[in-house]
C-alpha atoms as a PDB file:
ATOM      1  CA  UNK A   1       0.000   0.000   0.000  1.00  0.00           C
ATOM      2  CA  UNK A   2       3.056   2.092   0.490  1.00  0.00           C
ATOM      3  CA  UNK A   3       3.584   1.916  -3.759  1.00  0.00           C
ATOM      4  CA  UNK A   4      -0.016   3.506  -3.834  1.00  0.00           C
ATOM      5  CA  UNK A   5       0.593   6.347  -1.117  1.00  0.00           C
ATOM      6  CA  UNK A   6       3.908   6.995  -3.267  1.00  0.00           C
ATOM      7  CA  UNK A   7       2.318   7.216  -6.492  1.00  0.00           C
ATOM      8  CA  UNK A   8      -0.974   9.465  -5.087  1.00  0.00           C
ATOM      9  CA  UNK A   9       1.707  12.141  -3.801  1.00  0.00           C
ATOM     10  CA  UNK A  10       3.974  12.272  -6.963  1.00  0.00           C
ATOM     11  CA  UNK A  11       0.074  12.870  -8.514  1.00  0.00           C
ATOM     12  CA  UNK A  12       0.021  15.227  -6.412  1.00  0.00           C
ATOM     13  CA  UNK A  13       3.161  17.175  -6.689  1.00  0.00           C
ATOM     14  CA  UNK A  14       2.935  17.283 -10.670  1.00  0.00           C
ATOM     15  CA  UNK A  15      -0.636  18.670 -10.709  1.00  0.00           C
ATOM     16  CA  UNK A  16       0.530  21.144  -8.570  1.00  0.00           C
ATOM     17  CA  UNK A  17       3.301  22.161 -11.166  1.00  0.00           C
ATOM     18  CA  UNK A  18       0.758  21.777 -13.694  1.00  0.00           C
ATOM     19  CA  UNK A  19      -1.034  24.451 -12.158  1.00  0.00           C
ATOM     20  CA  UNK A  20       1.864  26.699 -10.903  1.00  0.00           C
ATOM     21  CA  UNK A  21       2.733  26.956 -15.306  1.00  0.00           C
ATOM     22  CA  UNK A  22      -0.794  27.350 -16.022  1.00  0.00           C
ATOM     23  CA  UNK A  23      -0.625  30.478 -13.639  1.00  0.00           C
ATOM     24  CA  UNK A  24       2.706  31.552 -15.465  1.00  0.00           C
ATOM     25  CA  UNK A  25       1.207  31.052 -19.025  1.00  0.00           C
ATOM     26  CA  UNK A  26      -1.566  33.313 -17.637  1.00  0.00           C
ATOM     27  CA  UNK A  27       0.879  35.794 -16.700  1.00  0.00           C
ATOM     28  CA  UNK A  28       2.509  36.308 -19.886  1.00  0.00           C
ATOM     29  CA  UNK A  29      -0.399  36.433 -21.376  1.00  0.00           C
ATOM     30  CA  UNK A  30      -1.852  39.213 -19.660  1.00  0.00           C
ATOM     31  CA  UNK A  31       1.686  40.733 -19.999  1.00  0.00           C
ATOM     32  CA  UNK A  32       1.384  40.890 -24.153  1.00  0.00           C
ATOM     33  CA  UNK A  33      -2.226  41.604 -23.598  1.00  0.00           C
ATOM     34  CA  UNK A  34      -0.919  44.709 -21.858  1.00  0.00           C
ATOM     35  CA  UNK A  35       1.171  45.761 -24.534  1.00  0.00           C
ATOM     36  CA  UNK A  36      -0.380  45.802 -27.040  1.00  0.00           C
ATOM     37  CA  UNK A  37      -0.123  42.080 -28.688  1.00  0.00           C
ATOM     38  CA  UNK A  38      -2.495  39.589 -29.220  1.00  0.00           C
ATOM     39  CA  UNK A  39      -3.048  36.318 -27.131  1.00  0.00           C
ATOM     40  CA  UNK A  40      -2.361  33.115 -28.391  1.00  0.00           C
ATOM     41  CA  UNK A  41      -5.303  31.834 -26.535  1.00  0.00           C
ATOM     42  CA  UNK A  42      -6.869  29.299 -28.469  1.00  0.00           C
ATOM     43  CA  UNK A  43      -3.269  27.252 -28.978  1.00  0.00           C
ATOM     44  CA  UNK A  44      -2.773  28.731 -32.456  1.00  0.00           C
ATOM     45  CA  UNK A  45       0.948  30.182 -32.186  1.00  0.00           C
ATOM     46  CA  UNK A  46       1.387  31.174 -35.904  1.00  0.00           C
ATOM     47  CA  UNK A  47      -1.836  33.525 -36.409  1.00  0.00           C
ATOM     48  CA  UNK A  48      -0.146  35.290 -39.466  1.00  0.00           C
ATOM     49  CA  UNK A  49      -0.489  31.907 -40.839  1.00  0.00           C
ATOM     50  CA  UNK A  50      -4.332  32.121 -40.675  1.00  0.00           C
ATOM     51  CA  UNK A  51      -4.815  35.434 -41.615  1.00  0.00           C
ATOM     52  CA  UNK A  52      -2.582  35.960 -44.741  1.00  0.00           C
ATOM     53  CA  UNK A  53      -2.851  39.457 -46.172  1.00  0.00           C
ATOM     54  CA  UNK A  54      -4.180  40.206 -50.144  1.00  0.00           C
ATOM     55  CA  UNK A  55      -2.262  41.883 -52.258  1.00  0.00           C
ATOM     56  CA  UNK A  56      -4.450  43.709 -55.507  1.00  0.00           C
ATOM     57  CA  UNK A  57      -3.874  42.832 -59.544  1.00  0.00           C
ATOM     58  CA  UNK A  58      -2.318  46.128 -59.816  1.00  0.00           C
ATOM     59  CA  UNK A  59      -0.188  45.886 -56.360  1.00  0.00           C
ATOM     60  CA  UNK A  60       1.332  42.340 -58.096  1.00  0.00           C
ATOM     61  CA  UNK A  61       2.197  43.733 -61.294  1.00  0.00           C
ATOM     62  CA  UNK A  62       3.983  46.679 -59.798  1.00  0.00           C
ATOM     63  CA  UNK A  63       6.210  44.525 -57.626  1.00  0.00           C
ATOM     64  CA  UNK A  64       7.293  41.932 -61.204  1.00  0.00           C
ATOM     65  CA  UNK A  65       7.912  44.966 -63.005  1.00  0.00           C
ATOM     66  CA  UNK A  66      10.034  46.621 -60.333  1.00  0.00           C
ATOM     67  CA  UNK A  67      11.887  43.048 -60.056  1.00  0.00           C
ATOM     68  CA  UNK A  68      11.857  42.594 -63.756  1.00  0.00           C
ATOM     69  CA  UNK A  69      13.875  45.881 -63.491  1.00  0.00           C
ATOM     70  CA  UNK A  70      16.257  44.645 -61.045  1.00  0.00           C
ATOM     71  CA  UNK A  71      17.138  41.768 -63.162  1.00  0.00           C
ATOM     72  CA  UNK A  72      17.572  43.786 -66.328  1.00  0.00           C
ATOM     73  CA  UNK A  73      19.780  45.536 -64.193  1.00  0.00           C
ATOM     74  CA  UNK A  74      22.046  43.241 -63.112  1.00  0.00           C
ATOM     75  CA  UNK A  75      22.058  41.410 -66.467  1.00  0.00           C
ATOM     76  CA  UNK A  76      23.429  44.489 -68.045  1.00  0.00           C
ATOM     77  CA  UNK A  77      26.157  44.911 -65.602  1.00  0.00           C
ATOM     78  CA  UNK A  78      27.847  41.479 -66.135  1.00  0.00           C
ATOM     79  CA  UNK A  79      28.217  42.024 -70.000  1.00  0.00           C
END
């Protein structure tokens, strides 16, 4: 029975470090709440994964033309 009283305290001892990290995790949470950031809350750590931004037609072509440019560029300067 001692194997049993053994086991029921180690229980014991990890749930309280369960709940001494939870307490930290809420901590830093309210911490980057505080400044400004947004809370990982719901276990999603990559959010700009989620919400990706949209660039326009006209926003696209500007940015191959510009690196079209570039290349041109640095075509012309190795002959």
């Amino acid at each position: 029975m001692d194997i049993l009283k053994a086991l029921r305290a180690e229980e014991s001892k990890f749930l309280g470090q369960i709940e001494a990290a939870r307490q930290q995790v809420d901590t830093i949470r309210a911490a980057i709440k505080l400044l400004g950031g947004k809370s990982a809350a719901n276990g999603n750590r990559n959010t700009s994964a989620t919400t990706r931004r949209k660039i326009s037609a006209e926003g696209r072509a500007r940015i191959a033309a510009a690196q079209k440019k570039r290349w041109a560029k640095l075509k012309a300067k190795k002959k």
